[in-house]
Structures are given as C-alpha cells and as structure tokens.
PDB file of N, CA and C in Angstrom:
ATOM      1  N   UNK A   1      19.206  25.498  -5.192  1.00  0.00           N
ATOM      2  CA  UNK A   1      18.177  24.880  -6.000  1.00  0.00           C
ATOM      3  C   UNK A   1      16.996  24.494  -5.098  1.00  0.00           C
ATOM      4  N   UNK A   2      15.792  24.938  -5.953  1.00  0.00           N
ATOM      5  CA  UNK A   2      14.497  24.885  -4.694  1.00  0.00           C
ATOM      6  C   UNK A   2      14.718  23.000  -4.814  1.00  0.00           C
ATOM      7  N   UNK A   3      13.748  22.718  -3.541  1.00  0.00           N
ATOM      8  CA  UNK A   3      13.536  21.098  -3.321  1.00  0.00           C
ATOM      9  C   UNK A   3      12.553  20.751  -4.925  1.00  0.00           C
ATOM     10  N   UNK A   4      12.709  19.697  -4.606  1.00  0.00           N
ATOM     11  CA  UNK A   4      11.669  18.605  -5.663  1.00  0.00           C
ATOM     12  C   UNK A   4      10.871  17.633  -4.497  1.00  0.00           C
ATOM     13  N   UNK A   5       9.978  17.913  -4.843  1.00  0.00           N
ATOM     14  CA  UNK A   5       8.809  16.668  -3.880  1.00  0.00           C
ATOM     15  C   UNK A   5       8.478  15.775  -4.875  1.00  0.00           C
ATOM     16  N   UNK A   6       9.019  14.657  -4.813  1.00  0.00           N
ATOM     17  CA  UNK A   6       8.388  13.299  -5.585  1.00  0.00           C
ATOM     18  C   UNK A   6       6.906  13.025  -4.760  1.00  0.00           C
ATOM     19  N   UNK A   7       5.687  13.543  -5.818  1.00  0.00           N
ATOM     20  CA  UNK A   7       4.331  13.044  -5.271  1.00  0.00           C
ATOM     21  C   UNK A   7       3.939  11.593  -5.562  1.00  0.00           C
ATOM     22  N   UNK A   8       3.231  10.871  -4.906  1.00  0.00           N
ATOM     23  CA  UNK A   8       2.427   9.561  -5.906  1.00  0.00           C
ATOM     24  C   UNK A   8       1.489   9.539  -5.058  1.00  0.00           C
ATOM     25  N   UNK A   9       0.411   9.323  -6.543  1.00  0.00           N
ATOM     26  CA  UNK A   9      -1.069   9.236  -5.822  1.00  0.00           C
ATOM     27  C   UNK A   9      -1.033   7.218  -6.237  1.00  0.00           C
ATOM     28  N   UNK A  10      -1.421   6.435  -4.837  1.00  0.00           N
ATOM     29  CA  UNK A  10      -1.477   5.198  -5.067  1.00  0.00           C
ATOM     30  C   UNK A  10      -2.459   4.872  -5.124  1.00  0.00           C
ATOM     31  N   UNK A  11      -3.015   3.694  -6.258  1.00  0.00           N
ATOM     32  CA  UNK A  11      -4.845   3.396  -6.047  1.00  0.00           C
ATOM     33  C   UNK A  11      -4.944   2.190  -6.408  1.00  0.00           C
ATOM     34  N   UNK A  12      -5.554   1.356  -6.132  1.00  0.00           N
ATOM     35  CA  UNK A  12      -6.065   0.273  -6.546  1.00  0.00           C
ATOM     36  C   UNK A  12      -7.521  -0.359  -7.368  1.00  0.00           C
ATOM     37  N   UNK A  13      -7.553   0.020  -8.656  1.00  0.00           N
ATOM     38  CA  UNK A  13      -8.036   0.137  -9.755  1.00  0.00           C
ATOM     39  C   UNK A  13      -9.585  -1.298  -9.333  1.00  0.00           C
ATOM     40  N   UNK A  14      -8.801  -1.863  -8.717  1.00  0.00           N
ATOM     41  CA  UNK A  14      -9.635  -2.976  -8.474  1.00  0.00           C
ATOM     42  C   UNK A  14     -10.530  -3.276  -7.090  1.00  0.00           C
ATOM     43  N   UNK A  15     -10.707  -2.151  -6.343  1.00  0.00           N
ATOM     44  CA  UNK A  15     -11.323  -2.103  -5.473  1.00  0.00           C
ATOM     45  C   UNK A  15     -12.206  -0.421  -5.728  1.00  0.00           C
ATOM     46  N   UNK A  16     -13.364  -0.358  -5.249  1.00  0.00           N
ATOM     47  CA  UNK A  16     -14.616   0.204  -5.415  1.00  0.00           C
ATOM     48  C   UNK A  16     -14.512   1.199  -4.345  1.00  0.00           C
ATOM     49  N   UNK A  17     -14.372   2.814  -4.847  1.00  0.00           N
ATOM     50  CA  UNK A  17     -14.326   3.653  -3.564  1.00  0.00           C
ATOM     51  C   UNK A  17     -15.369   3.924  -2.540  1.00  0.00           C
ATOM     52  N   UNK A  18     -16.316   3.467  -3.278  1.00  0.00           N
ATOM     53  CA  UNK A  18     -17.546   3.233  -1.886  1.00  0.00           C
ATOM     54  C   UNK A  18     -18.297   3.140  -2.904  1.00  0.00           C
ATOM     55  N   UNK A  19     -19.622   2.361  -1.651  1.00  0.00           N
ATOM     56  CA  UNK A  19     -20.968   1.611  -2.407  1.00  0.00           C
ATOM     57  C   UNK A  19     -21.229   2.948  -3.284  1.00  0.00           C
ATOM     58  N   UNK A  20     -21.498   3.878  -2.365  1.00  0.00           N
ATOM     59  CA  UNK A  20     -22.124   5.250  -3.679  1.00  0.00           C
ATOM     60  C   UNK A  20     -21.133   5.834  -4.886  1.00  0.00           C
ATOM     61  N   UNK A  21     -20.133   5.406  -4.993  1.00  0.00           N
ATOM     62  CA  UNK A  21     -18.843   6.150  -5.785  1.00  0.00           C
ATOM     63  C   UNK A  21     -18.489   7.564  -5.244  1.00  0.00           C
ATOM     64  N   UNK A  22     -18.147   7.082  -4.093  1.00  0.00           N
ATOM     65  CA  UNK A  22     -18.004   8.919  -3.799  1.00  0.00           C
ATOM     66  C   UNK A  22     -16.510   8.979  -3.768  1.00  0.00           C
ATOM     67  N   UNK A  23     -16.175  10.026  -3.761  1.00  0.00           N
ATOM     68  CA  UNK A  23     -14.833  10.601  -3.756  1.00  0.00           C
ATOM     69  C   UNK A  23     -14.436  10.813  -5.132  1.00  0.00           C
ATOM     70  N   UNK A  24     -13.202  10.967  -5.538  1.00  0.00           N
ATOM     71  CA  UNK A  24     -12.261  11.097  -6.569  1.00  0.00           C
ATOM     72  C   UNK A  24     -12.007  10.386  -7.420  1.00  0.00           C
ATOM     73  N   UNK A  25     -11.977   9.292  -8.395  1.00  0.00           N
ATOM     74  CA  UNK A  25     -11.556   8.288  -8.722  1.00  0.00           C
ATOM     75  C   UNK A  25     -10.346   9.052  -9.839  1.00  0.00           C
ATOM     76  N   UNK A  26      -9.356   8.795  -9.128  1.00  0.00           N
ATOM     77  CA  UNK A  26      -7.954   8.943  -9.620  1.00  0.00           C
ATOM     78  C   UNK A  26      -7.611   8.141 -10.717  1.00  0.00           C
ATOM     79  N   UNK A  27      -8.271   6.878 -11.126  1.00  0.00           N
ATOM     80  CA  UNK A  27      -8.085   5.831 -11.860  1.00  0.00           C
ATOM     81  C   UNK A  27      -8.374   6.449 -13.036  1.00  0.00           C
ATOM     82  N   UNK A  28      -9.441   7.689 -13.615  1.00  0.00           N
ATOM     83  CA  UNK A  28      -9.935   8.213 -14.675  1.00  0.00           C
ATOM     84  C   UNK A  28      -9.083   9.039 -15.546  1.00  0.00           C
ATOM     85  N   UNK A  29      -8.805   9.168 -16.615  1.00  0.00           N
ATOM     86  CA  UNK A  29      -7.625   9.527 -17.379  1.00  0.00           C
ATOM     87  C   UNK A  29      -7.813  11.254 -17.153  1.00  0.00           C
ATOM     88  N   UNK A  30      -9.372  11.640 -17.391  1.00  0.00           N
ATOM     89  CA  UNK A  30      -9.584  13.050 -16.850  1.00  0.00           C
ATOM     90  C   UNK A  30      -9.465  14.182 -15.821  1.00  0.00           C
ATOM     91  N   UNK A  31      -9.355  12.887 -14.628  1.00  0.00           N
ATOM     92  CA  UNK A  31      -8.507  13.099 -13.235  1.00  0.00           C
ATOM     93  C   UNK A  31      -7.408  13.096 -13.478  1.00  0.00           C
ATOM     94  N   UNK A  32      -6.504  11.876 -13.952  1.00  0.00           N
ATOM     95  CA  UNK A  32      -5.390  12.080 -14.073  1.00  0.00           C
ATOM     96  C   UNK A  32      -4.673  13.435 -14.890  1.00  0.00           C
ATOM     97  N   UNK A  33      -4.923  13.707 -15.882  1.00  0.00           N
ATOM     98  CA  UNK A  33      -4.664  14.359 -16.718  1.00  0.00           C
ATOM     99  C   UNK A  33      -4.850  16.430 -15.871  1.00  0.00           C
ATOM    100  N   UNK A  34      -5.909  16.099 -14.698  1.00  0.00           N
ATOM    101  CA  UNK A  34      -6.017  17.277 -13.974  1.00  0.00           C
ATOM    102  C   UNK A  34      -4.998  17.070 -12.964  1.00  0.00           C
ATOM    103  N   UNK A  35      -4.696  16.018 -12.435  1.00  0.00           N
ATOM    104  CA  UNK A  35      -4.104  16.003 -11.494  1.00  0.00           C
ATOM    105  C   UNK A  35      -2.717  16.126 -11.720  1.00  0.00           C
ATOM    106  N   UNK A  36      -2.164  15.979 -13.092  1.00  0.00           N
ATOM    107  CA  UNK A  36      -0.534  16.322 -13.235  1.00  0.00           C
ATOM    108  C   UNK A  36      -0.673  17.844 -14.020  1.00  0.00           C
ATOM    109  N   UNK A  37      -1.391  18.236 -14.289  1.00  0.00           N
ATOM    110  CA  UNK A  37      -1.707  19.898 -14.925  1.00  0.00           C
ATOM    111  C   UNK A  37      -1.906  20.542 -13.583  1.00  0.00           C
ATOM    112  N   UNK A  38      -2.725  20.820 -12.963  1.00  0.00           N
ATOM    113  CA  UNK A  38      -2.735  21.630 -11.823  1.00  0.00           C
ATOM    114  C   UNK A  38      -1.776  22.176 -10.984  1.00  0.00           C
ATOM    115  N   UNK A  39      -1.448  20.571  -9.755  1.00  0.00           N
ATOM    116  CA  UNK A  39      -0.007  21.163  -9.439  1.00  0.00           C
ATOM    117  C   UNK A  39       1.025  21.884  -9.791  1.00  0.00           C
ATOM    118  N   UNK A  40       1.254  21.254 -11.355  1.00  0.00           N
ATOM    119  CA  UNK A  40       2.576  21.791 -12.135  1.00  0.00           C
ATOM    120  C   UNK A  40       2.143  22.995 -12.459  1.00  0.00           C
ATOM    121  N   UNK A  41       0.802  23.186 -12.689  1.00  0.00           N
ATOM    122  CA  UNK A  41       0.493  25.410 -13.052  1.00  0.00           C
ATOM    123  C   UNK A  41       1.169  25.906 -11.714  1.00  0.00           C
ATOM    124  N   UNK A  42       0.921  24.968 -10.545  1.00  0.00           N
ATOM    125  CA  UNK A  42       0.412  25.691  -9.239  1.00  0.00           C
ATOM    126  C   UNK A  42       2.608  25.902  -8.762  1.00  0.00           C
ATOM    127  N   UNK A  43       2.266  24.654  -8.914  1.00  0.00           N
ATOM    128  CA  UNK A  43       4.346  24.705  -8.551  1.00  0.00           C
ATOM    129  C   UNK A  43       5.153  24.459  -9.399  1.00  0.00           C
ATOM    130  N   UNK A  44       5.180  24.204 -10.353  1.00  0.00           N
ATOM    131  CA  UNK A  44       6.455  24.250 -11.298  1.00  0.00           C
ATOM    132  C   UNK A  44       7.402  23.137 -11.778  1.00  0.00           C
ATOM    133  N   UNK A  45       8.458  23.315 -11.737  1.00  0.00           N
ATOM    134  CA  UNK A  45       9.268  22.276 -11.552  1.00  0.00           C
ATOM    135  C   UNK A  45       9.850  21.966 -10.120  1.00  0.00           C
ATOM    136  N   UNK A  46       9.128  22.433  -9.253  1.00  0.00           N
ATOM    137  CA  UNK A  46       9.378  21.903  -7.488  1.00  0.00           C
ATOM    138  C   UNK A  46       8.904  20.447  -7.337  1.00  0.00           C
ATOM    139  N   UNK A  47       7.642  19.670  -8.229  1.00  0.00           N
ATOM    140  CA  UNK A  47       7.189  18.634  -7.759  1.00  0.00           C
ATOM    141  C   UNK A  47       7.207  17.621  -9.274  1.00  0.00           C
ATOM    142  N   UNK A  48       7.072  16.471  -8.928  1.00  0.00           N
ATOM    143  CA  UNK A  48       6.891  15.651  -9.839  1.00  0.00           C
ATOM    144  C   UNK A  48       5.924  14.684  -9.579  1.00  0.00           C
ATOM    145  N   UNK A  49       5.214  14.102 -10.133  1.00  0.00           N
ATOM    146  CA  UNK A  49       3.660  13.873  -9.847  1.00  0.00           C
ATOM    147  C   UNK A  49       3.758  12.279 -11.075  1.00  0.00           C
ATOM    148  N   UNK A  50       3.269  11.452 -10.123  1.00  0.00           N
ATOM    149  CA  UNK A  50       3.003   9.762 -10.480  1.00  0.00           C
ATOM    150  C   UNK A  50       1.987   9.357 -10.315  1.00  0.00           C
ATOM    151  N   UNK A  51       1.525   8.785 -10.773  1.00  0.00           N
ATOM    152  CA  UNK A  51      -0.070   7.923 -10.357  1.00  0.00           C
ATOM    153  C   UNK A  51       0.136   6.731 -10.490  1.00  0.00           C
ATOM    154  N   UNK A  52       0.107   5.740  -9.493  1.00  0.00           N
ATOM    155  CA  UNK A  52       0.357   4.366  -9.790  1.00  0.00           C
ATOM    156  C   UNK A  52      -0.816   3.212  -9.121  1.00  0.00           C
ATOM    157  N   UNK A  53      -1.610   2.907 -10.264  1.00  0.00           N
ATOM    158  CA  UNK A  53      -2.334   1.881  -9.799  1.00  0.00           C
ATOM    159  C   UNK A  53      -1.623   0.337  -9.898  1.00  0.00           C
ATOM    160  N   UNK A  54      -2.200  -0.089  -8.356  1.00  0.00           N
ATOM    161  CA  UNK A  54      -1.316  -1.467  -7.990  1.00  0.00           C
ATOM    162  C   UNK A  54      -1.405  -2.322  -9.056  1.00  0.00           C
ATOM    163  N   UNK A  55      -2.538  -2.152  -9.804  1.00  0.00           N
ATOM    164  CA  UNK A  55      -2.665  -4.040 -10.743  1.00  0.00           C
ATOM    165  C   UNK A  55      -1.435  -3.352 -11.775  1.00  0.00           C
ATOM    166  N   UNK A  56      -1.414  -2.509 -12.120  1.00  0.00           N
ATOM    167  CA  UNK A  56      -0.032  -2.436 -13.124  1.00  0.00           C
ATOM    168  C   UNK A  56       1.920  -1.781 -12.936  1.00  0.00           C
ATOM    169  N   UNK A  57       1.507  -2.088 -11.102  1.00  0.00           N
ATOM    170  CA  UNK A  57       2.997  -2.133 -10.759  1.00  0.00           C
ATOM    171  C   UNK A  57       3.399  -2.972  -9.871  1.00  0.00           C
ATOM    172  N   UNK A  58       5.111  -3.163  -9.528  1.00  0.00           N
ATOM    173  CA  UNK A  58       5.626  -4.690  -9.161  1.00  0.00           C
ATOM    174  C   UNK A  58       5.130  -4.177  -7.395  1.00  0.00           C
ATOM    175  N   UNK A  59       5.056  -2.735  -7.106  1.00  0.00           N
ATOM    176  CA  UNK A  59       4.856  -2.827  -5.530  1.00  0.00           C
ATOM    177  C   UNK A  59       4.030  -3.225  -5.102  1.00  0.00           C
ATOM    178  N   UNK A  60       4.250  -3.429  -4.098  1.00  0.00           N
ATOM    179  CA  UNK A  60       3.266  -3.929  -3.125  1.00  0.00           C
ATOM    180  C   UNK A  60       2.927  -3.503  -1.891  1.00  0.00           C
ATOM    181  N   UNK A  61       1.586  -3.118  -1.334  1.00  0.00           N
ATOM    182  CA  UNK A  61       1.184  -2.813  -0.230  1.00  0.00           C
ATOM    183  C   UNK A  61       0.380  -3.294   1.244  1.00  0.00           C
ATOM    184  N   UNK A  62       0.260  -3.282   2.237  1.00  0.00           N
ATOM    185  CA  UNK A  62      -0.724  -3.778   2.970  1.00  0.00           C
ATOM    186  C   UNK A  62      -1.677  -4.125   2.608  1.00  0.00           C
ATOM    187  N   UNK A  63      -2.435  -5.178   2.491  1.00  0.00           N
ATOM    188  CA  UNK A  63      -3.724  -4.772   2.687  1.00  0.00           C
ATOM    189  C   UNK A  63      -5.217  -4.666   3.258  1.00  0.00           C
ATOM    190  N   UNK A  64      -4.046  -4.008   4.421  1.00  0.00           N
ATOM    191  CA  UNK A  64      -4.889  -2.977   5.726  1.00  0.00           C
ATOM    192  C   UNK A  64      -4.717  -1.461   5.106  1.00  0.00           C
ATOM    193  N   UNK A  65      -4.287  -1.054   4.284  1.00  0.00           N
ATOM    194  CA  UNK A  65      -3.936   0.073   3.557  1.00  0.00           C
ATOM    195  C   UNK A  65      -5.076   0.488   2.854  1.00  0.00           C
ATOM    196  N   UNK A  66      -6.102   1.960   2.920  1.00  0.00           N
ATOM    197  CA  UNK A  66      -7.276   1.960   2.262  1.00  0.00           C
ATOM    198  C   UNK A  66      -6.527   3.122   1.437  1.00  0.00           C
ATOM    199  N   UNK A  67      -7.256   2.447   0.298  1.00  0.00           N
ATOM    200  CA  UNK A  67      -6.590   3.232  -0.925  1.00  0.00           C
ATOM    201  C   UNK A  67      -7.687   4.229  -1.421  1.00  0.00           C
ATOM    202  N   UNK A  68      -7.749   5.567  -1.817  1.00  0.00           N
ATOM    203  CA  UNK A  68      -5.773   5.406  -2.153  1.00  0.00           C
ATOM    204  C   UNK A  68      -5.492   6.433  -1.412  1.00  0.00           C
ATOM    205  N   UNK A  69      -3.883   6.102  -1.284  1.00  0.00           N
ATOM    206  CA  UNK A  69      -2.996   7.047  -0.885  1.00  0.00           C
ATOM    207  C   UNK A  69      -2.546   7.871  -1.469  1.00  0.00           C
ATOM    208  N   UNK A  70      -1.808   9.125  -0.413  1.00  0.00           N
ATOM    209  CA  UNK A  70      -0.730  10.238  -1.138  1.00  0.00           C
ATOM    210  C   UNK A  70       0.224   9.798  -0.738  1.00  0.00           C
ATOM    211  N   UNK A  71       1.459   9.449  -1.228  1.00  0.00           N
ATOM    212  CA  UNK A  71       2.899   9.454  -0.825  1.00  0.00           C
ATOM    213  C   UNK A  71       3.810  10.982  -1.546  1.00  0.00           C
ATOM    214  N   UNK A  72       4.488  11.689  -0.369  1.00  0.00           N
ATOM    215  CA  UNK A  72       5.554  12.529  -0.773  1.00  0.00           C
ATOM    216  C   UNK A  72       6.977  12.260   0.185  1.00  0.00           C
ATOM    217  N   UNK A  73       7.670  11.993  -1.165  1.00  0.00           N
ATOM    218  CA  UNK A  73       8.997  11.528  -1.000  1.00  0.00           C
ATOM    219  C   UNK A  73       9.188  10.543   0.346  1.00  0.00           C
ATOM    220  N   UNK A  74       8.479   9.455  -0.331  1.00  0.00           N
ATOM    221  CA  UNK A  74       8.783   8.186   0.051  1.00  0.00           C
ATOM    222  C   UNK A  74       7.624   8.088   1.513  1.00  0.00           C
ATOM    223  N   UNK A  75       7.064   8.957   1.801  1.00  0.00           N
ATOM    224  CA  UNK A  75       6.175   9.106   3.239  1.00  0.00           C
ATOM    225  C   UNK A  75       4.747   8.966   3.011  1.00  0.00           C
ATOM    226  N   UNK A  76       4.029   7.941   3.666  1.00  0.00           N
ATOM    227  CA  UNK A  76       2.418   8.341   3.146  1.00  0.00           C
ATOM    228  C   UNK A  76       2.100   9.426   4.164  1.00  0.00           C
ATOM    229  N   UNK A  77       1.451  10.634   3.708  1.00  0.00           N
ATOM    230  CA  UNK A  77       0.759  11.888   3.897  1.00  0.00           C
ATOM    231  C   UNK A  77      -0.918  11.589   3.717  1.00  0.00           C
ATOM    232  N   UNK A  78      -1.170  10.906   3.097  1.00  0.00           N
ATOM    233  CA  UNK A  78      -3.033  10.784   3.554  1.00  0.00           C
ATOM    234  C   UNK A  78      -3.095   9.158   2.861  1.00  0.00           C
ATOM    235  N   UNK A  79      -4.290   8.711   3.926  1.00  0.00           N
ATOM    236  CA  UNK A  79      -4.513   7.143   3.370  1.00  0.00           C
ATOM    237  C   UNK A  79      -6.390   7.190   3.514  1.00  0.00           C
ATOM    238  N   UNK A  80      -6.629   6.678   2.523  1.00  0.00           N
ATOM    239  CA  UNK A  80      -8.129   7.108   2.315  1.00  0.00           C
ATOM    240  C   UNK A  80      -8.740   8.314   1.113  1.00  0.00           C
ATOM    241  N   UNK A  81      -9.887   8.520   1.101  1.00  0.00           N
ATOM    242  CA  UNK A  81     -10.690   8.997   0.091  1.00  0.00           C
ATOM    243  C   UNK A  81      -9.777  10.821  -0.144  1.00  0.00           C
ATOM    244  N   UNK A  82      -9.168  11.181  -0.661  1.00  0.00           N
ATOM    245  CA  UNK A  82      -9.167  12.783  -1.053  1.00  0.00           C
ATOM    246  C   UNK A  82      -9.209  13.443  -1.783  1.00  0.00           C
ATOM    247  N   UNK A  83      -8.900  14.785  -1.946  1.00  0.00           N
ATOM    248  CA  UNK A  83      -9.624  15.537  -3.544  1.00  0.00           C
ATOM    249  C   UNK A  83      -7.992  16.145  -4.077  1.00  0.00           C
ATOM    250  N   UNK A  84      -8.387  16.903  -4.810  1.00  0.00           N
ATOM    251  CA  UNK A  84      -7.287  17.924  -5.631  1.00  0.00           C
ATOM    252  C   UNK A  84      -7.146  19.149  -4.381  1.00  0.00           C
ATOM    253  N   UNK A  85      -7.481  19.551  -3.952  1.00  0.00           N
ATOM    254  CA  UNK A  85      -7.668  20.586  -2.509  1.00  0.00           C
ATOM    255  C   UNK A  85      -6.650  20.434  -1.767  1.00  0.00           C
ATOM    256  N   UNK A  86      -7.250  18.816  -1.039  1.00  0.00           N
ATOM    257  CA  UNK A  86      -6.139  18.385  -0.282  1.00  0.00           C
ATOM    258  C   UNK A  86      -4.968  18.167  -0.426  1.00  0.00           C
ATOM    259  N   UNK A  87      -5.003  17.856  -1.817  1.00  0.00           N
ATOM    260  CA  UNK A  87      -3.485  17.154  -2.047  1.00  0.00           C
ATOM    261  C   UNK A  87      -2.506  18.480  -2.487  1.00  0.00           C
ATOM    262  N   UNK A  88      -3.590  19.736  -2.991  1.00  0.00           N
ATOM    263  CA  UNK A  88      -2.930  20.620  -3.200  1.00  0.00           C
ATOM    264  C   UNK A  88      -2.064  21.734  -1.841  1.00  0.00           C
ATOM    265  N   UNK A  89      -3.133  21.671  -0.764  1.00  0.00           N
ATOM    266  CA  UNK A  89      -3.068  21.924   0.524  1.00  0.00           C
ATOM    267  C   UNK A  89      -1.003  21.026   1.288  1.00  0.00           C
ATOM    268  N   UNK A  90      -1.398  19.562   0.948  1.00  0.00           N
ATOM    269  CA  UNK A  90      -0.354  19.242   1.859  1.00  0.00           C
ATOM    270  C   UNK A  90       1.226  19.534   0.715  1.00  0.00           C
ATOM    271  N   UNK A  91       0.849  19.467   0.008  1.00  0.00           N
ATOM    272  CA  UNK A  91       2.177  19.664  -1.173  1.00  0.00           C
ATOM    273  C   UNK A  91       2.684  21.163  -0.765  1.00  0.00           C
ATOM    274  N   UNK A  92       1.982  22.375  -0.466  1.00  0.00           N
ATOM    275  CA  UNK A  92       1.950  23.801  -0.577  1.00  0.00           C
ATOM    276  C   UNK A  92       2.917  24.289   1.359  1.00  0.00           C
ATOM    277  N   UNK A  93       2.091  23.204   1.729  1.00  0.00           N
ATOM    278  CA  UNK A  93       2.864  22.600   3.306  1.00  0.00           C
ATOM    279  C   UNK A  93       4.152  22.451   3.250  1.00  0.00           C
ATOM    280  N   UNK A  94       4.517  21.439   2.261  1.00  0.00           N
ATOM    281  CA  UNK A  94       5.600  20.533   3.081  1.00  0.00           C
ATOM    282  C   UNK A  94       6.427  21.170   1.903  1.00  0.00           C
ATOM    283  N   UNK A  95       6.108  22.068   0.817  1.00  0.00           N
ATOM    284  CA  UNK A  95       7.024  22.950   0.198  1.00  0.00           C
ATOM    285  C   UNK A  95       7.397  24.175   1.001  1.00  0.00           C
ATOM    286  N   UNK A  96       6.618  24.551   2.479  1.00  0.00           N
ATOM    287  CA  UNK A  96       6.780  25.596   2.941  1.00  0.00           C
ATOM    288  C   UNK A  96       7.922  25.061   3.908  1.00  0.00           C
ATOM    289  N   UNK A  97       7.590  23.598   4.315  1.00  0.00           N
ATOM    290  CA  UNK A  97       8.364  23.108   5.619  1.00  0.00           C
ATOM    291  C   UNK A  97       9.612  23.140   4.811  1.00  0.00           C
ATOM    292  N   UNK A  98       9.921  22.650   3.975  1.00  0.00           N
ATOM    293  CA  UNK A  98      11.262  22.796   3.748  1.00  0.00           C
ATOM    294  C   UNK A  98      12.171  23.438   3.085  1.00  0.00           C
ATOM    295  N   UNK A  99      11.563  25.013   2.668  1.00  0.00           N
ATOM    296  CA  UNK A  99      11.808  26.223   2.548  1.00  0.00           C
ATOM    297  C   UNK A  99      12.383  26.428   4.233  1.00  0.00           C
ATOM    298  N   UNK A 100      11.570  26.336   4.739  1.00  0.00           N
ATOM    299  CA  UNK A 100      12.106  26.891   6.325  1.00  0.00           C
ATOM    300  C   UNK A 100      12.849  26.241   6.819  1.00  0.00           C
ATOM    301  N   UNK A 101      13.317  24.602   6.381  1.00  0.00           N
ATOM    302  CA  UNK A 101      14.273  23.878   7.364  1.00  0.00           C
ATOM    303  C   UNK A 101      15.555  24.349   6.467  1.00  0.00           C
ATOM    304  N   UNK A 102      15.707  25.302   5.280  1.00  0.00           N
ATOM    305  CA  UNK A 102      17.518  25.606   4.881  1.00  0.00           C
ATOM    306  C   UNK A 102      17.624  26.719   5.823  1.00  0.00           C
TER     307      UNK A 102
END
C-alpha cells in the first residue's frame, strides 16, 4: 500500500501576511477549496490535506513561529510565506523519498 502523507497548512487568521498582502492567504475559502482539489488531482489518495487556523483549534504554537506553516506527517517542512508550487514541489519530494526508502 502506497504511503499517505498527512499535509497541514497552519495559519493564523489573526495576524496580517505583510503590510502589502503579499503571498497566499490560505485563510480564503477559494484558496482553500484550491488547495485540497489540486493536490488530490495531482496525488490521489497518497495525501490528505488540513488547513488549520490557530483561533479555531486547541493547538498551540510558538510564537517565534511565522505563519504559516507546512507540516507533513507531524514535521514542519516550510515556515513562512508559500504558494501552491511549493507545497506542491515538497509533497512530490517526500512522496519520492519514501517510495525509495521500501
């Protein structure tokens, strides 16, 4: 059975991704809604894909932690501003890395 990568994109709804709004805002239902369609065209049932903004869950993070993050399976993989590219980039990775570690 191929792996499953538990993804989560973490964000904090309540902090401002920069003075200009640049980057991604993951917080947007239109992002979201791209961001669990894509992957799953792209990989299948290999990944499973979460979005969790802090004000509406019990975790808790640093906060020296610039949000938001990627976590796959339990590891943060990028901390700071990223796109659909990237996240598609390290998922396509670490589905290759562990194709090669059986």
């Amino acid at each position: 059975m191929p792996e499953t990568l538990h993804i989560e994109i973490i964000s904090d709804g309540r902090q401002s991704l920069c003075q200009s709004e640049c980057g991604t805002d993951w917080s947007q239902p239109e992002v979201q809604a791209q961001v669990k369609n894509d992957p799953q065209v792209r990989f299948g049932d290999r990944i499973r894909l979460d979005y969790v903004d802090i004000r509406d869950s019990d975790k808790r993070y640093s906060k020296e932690t610039s949000y938001p993050f990627l976590i796959i399976n339990g590891h943060i993989r990028l901390s700071g501003q990223f796109d659909m590219r990237q996240l598609l980039e390290i998922v396509e990775t670490q589905l290759e890395i562990g194709a090669s570690a059986r």
